[in-house]
Protein backbone atom coordinates (compact mmCIF):
# COMPACT_ATOMS: atom_id res chain seq x y z
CA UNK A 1 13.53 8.97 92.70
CA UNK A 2 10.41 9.30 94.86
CA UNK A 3 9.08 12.74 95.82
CA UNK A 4 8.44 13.71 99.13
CA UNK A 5 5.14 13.55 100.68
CA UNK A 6 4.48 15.57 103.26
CA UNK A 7 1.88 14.97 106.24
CA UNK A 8 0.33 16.98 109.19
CA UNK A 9 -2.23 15.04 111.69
CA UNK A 10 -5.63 16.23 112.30
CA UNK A 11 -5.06 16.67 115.52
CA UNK A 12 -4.49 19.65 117.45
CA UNK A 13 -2.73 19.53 120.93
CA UNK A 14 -3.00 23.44 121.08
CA UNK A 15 -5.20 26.20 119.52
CA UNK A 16 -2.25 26.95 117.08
CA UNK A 17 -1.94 23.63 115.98
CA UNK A 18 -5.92 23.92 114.13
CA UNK A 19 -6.17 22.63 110.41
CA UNK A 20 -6.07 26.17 109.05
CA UNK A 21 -2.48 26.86 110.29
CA UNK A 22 -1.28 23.41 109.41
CA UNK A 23 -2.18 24.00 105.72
CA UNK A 24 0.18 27.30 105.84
CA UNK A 25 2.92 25.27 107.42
CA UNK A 26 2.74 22.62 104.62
CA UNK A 27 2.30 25.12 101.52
CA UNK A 28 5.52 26.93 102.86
CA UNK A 29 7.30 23.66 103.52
CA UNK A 30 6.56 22.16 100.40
CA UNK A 31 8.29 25.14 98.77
CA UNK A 32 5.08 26.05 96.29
CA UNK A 33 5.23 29.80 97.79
CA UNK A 34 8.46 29.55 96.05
CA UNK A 35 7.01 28.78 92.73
CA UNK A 36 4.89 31.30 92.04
CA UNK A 37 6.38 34.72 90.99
CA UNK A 38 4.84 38.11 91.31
CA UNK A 39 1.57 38.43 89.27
CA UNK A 40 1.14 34.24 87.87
CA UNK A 41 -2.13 33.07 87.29
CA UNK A 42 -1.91 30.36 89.75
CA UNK A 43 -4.87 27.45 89.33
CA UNK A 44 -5.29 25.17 91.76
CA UNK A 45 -7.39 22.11 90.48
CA UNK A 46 -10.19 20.70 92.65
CA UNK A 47 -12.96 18.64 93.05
CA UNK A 48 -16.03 20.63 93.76
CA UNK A 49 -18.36 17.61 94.59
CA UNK A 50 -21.06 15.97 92.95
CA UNK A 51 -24.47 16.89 94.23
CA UNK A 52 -25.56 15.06 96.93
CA UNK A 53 -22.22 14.27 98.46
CA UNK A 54 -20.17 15.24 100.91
CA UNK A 55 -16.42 14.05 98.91
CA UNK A 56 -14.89 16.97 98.49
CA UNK A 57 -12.42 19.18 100.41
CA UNK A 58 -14.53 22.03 102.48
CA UNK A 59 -14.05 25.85 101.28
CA UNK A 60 -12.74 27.12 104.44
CA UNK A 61 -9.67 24.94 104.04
CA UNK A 62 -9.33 25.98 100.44
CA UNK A 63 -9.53 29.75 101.37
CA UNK A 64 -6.28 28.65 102.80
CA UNK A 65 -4.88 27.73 99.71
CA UNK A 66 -5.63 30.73 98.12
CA UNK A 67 -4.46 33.12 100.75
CA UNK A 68 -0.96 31.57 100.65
CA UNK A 69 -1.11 32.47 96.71
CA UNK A 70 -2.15 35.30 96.94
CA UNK A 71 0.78 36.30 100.24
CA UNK A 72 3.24 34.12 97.67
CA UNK A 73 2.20 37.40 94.81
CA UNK A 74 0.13 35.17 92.28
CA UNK A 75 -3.47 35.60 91.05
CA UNK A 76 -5.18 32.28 92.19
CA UNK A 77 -8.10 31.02 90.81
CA UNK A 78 -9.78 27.12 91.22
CA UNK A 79 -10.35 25.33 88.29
CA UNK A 80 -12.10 21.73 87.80
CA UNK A 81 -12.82 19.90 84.38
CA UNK A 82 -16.91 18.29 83.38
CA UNK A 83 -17.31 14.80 84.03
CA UNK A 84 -17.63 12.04 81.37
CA UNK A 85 -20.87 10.77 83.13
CA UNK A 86 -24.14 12.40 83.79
CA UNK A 87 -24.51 14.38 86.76
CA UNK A 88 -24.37 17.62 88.34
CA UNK A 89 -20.63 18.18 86.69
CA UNK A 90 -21.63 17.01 83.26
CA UNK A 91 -21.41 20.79 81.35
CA UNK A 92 -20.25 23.82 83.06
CA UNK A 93 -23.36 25.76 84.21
CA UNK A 94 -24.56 22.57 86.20
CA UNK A 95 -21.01 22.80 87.36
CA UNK A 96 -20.83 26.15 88.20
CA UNK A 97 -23.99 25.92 90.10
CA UNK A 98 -22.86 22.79 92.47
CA UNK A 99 -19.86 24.82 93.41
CA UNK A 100 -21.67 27.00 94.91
CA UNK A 101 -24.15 25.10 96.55
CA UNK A 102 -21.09 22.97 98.32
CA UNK A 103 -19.74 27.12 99.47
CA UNK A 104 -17.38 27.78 96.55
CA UNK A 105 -18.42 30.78 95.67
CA UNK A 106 -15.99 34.51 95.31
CA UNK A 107 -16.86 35.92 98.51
CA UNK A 108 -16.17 32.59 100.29
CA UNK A 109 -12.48 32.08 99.31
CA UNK A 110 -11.53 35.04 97.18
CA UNK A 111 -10.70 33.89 93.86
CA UNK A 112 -12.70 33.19 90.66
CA UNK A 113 -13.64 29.54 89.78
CA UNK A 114 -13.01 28.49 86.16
CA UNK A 115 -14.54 25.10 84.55
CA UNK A 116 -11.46 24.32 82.36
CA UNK A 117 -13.03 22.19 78.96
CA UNK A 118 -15.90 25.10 77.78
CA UNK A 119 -19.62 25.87 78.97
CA UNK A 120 -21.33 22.62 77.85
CA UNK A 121 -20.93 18.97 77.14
CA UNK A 122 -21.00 19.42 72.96
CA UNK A 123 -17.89 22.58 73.40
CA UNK A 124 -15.66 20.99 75.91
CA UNK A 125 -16.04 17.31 77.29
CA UNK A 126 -13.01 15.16 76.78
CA UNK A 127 -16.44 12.68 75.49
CA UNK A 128 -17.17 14.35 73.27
CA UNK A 129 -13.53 14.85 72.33
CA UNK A 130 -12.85 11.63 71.92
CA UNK A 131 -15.68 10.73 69.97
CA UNK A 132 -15.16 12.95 67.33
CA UNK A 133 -11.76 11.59 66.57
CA UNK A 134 -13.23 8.44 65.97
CA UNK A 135 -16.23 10.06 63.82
CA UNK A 136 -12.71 11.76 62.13
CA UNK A 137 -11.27 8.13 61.18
């Protein structure tokens, strides 16, 4: 069975049809203010950007995100994992510090960020992971 996907244009015929209200609309429609009981820890995964780019989704929208969490009762907090390549995601201090060059940072959008696989490439990358199953066998 195919889930539902659910779409608002970019375009705003009126001033309460900006971005910012649209991404209320489709958290309530999508029922995920539903999902979340009084009190969850409530991630929501994201891409914070590689350094130098611009591919990533801009904090003010993601402040939206949060604030429906937080009106839905959970305890949001962003969350991202280290790349398997080099760059400015490779460990979790380099991480932390292009988040908040791109603008995620606390007072920004009001909930903590969390790299999910440890502080540095040796303690959490999926890699390094993988490699040492193989050093294993």
């Amino acid at each position: 069975m195919p889930e539902k996907v659910y779409f608002a244009s970019m375009r705003a015929r009126d001033p309460e049809q900006n971005t910012i209200s649209k991404i209320h609309y489709l958290f309530e429609e999508s029922g995920l203010s539903g999902m979340i009981d009084p009190g969850d820890l409530t991630a929501t995964k994201l891409h914070f950007g590689e350094w130098g780019n611009e591919s990533y989704i801009h904090p003010v929208y993601v402040r939206q995100v949060v604030d429906c969490v937080k009106e839905a009762g959970g305890r949001p907090f962003l969350t991202d994992s280290n790349t398997l390549y080099c760059g400015s995601r490779a460990n979790a201090v380099d991480h932390l510090c292009t988040a908040v060059e791109h603008g995620f940072a606390y007072a920004v959008f009001g909930a903590p960020v969390f790299i999910a696989d440890g502080l540095g490439e040796e303690t959490g990358s999926m890699l390094n992971f993988i490699q040492s199953i193989f050093r294993v066998c």
